[in-house]
C-alpha atoms as a PDB file:
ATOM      1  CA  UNK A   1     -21.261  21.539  -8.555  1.00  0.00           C
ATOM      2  CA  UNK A   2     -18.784  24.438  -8.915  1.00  0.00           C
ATOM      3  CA  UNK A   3     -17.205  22.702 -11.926  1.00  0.00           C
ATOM      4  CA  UNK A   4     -19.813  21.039 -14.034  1.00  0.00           C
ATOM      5  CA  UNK A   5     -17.836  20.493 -16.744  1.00  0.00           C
ATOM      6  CA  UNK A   6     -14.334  18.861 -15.062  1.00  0.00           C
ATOM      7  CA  UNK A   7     -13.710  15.321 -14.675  1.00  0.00           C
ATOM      8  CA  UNK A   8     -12.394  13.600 -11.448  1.00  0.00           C
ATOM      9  CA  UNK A   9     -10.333  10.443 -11.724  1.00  0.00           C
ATOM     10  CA  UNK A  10      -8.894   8.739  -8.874  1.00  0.00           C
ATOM     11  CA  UNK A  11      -5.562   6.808 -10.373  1.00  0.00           C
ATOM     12  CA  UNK A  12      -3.651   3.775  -8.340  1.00  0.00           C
ATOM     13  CA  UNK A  13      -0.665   2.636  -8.605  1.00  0.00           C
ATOM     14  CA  UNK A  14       2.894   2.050  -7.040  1.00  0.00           C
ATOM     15  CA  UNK A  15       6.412   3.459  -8.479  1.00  0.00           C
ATOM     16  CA  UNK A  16       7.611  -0.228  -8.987  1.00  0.00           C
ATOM     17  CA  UNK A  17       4.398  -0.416 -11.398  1.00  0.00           C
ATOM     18  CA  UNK A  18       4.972   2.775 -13.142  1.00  0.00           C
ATOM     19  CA  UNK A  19       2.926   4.616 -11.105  1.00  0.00           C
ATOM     20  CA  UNK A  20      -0.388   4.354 -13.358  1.00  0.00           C
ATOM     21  CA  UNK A  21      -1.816   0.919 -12.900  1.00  0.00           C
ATOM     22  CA  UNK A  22      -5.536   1.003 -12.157  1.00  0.00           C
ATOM     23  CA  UNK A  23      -8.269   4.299 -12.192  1.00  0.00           C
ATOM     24  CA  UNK A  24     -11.623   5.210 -11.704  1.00  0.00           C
ATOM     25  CA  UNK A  25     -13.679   7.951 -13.223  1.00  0.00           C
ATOM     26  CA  UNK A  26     -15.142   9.871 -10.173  1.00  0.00           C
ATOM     27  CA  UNK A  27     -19.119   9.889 -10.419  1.00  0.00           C
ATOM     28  CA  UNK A  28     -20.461  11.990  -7.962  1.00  0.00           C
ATOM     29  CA  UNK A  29     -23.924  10.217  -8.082  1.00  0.00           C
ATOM     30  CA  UNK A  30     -22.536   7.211  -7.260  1.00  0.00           C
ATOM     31  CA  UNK A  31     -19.615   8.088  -5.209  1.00  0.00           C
ATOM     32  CA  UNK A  32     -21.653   9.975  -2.849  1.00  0.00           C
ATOM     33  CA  UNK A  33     -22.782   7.055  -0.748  1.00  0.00           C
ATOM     34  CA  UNK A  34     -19.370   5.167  -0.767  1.00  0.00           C
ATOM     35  CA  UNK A  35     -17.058   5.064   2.213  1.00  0.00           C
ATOM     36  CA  UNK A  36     -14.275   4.522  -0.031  1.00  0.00           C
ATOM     37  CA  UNK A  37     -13.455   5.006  -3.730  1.00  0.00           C
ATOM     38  CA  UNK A  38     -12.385   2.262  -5.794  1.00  0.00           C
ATOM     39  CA  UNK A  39      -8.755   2.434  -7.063  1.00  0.00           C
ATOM     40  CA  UNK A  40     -10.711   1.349 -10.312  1.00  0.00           C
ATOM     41  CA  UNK A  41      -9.771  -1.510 -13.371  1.00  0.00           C
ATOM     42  CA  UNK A  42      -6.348  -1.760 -14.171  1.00  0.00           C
ATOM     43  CA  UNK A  43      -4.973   0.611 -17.369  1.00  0.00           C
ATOM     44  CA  UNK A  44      -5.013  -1.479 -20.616  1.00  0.00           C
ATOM     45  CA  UNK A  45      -1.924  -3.770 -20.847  1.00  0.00           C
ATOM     46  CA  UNK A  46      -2.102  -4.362 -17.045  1.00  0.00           C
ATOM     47  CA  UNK A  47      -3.408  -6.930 -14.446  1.00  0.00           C
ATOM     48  CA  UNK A  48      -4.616  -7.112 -11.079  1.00  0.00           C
ATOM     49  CA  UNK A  49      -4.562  -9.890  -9.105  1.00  0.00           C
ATOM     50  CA  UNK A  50      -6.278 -10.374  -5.662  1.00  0.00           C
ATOM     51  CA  UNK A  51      -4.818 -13.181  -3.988  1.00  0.00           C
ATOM     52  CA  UNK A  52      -4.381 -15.183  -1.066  1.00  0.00           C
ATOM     53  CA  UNK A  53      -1.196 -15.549   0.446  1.00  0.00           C
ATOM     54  CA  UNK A  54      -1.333 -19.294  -1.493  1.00  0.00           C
ATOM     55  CA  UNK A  55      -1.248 -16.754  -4.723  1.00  0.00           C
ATOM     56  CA  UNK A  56      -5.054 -18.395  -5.226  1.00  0.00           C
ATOM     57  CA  UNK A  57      -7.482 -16.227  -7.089  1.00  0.00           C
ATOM     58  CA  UNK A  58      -9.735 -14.461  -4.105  1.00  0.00           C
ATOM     59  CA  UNK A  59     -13.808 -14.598  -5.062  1.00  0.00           C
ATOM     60  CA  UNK A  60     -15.744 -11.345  -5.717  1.00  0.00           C
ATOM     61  CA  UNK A  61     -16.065  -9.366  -2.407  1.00  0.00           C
ATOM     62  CA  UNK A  62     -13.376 -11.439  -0.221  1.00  0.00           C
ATOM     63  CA  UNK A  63     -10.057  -9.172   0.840  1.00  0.00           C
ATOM     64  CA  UNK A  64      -6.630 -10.623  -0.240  1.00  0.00           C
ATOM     65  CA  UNK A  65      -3.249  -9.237  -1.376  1.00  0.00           C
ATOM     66  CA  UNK A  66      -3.260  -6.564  -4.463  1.00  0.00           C
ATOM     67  CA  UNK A  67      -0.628  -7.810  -7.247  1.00  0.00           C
ATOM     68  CA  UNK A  68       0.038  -5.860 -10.359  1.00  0.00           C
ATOM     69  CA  UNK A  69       1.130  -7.758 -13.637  1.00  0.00           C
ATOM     70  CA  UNK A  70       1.227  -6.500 -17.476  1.00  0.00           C
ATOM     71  CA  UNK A  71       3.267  -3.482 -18.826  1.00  0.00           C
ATOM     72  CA  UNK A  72       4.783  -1.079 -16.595  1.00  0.00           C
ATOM     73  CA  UNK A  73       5.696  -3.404 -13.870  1.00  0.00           C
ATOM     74  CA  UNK A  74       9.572  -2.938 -13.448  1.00  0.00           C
ATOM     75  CA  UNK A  75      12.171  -5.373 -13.619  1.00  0.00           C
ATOM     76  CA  UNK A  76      13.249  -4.962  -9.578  1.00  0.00           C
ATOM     77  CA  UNK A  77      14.924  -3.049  -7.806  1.00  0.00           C
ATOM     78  CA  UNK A  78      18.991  -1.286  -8.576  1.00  0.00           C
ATOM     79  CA  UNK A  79      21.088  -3.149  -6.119  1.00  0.00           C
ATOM     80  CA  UNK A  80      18.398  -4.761  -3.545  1.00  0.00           C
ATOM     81  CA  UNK A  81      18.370  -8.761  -5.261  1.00  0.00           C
ATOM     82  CA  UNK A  82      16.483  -9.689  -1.951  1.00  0.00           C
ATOM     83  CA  UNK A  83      14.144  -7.440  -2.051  1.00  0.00           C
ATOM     84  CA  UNK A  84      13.813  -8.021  -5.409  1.00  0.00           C
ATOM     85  CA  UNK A  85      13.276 -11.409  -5.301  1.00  0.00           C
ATOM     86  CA  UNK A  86      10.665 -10.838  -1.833  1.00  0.00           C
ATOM     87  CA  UNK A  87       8.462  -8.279  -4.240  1.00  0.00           C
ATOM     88  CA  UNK A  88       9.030  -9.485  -8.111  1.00  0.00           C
ATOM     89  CA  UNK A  89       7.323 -12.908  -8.666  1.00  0.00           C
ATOM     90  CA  UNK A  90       6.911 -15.244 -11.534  1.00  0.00           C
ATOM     91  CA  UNK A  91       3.388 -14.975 -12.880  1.00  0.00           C
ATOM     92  CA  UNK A  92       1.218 -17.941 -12.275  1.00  0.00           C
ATOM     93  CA  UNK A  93      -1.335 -17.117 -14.610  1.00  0.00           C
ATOM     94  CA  UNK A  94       0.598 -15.940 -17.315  1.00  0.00           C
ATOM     95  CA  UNK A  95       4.246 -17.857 -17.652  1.00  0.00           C
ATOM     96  CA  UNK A  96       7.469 -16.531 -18.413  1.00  0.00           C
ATOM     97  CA  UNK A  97       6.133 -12.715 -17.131  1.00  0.00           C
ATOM     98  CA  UNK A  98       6.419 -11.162 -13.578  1.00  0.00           C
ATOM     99  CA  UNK A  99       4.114  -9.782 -11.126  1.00  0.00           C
ATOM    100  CA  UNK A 100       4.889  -7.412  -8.525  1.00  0.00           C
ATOM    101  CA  UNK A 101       3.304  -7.973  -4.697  1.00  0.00           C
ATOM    102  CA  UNK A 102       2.232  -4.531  -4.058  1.00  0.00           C
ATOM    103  CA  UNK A 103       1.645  -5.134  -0.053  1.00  0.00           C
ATOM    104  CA  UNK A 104      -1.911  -3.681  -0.154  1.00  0.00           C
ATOM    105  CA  UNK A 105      -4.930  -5.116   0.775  1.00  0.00           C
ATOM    106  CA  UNK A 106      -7.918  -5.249  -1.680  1.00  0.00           C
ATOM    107  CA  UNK A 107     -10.978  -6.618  -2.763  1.00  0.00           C
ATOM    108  CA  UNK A 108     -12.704  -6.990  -6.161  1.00  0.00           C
ATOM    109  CA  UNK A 109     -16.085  -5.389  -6.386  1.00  0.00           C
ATOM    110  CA  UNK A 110     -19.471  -6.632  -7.870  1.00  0.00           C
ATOM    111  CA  UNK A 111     -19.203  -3.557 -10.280  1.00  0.00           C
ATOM    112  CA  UNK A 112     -15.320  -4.648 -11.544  1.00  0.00           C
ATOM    113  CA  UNK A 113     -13.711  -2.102  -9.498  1.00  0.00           C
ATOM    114  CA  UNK A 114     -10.926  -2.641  -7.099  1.00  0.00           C
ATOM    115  CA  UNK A 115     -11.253  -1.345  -3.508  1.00  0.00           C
ATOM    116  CA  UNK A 116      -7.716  -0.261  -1.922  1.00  0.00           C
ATOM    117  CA  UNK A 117      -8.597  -1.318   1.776  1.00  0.00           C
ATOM    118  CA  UNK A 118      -5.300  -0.569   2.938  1.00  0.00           C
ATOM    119  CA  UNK A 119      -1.739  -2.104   3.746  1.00  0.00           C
ATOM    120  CA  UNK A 120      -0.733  -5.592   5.105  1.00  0.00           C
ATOM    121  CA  UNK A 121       2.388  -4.231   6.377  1.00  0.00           C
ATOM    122  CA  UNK A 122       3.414  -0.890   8.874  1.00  0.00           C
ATOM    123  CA  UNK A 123       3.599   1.217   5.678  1.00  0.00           C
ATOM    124  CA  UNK A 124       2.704   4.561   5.274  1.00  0.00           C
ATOM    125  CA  UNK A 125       2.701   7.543   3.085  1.00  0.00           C
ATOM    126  CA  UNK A 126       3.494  11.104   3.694  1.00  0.00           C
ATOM    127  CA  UNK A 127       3.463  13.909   1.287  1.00  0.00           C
ATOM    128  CA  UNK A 128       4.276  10.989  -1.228  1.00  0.00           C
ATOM    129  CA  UNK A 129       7.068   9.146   0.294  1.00  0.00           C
ATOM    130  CA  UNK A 130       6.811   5.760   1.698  1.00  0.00           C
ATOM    131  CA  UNK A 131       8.427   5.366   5.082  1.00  0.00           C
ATOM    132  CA  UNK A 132       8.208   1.899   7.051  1.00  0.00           C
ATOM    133  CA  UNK A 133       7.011   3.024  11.030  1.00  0.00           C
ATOM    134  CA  UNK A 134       8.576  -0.402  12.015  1.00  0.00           C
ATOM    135  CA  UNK A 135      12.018   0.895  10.783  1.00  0.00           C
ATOM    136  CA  UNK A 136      11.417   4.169  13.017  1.00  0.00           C
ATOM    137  CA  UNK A 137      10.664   1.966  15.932  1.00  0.00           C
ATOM    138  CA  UNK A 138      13.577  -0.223  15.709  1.00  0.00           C
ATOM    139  CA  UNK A 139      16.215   2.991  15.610  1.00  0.00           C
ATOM    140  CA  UNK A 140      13.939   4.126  18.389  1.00  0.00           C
ATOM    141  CA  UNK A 141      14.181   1.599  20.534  1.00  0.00           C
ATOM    142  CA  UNK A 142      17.772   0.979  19.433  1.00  0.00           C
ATOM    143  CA  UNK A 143      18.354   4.626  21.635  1.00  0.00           C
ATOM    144  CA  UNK A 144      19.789   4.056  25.023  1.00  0.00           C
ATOM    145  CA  UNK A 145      17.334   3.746  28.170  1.00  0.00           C
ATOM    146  CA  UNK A 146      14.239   3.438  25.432  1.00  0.00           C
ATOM    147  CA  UNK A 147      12.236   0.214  26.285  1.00  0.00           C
ATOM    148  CA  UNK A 148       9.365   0.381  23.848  1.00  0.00           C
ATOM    149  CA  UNK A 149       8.637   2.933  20.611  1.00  0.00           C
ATOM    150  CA  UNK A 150       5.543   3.041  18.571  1.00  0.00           C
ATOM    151  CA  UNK A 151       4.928   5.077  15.577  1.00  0.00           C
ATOM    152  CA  UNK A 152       1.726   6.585  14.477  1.00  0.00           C
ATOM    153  CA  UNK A 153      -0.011   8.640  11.954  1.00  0.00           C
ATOM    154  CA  UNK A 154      -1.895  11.763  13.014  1.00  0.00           C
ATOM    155  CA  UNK A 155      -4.078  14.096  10.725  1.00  0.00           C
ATOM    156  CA  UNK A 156      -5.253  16.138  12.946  1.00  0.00           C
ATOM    157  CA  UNK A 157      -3.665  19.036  11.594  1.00  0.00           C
ATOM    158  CA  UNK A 158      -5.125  18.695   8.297  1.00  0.00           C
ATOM    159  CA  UNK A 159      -1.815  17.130   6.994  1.00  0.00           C
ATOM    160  CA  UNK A 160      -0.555  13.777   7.474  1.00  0.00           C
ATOM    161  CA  UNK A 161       2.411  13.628  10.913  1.00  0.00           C
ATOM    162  CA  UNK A 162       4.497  11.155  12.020  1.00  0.00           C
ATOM    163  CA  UNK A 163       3.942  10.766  15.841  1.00  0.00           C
ATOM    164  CA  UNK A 164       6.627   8.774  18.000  1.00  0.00           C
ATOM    165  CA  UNK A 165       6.276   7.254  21.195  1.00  0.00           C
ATOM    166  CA  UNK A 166       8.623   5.952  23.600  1.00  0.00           C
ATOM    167  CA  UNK A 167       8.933   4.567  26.769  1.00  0.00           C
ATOM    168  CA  UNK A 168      11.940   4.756  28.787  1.00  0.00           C
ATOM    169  CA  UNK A 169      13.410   2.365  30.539  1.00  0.00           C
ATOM    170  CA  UNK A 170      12.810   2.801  34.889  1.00  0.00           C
ATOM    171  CA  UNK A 171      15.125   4.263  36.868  1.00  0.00           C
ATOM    172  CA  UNK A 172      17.108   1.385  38.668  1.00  0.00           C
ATOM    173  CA  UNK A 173      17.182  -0.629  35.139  1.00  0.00           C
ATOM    174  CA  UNK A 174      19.054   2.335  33.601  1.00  0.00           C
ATOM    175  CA  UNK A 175      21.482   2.180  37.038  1.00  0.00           C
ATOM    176  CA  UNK A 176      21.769  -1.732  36.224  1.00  0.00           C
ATOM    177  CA  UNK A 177      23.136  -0.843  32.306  1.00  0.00           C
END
């Protein structure tokens, strides 16, 4: 190790959470076989939830929907009350306090970890900012004579891209617009 005496922890968590919900301290003994690292156990004063999209309690081991109760969770978002209400729900297991549906997909581990497996929706995130592919389609296709767009992430360069593809629309169906 180049840095015996430096500690590694891998924290989770969303802006609408306050950013630090869940972490794991980075063991390289342990890690070194995983495929993945576990976002970790949440911070004291929050909870994670893995449910199902019934908001049931998912067993040890089985995927379901990451949500994020407890302190730091915020109160919505400024100006967006559908959104708001879509993400922000009333907490089942604790009444009267609010959980927030984070849109990622994890599982809970033997250990008490949480494994981030990844998102339920088009999400993605580049150099820290969350952008929505399906949006990108939609102005995509939105362009005259496009048919089709798709939007994907390459890393080939070492750094996360946004790819686009499109396909126009044939030649006597542009004629016909």
């Amino acid at each position: 190790s180049l840095l015996p005496e430096t500690s590694l922890v891998h924290g989770y968590g969303p802006t609408e959470a306050t950013v630090d919900a869940a972490f794991y301290a980075c063991n390289p003994e342990l890690d070194k076989d995983r495929l993945r690292l576990p976002i970790g156990k949440p911070v004291p004063g929050v909870r994670l939830y893995v449910l199902d999209p019934h908001l049931a309690v998912q067993p040890v081991g089985v995927a379901g929907e990451l949500y994020i109760a407890g302190a730091g969770v915020a109160r919505g978002y400024l100006n967006r009350p559908e959104l708001t209400e879509e993400r922000f729900l009333d907490d089942p297991f604790y009444p009267g306090e609010r959980m927030y549906k984070t849109g990622d997909l994890a599982r809970w581990l033997p250990d008490g970890q949480v494994e981030f497996l990844g998102r339920l929706d088009d999400q993605v995130k580049i150099r820290g900012y969350r952008i929505e592919s399906g949006e990108i389609e939609a102005v995509l296709r939105s362009i005259e004579g496009v048919r089709e767009a798709a939007v994907t992430v390459r890393t080939e360069s070492g750094e996360a891209e946004l790819c686009a593809y499109a396909e126009g629309l044939g030649r006597n169906e542009v004629r016909k617009q």
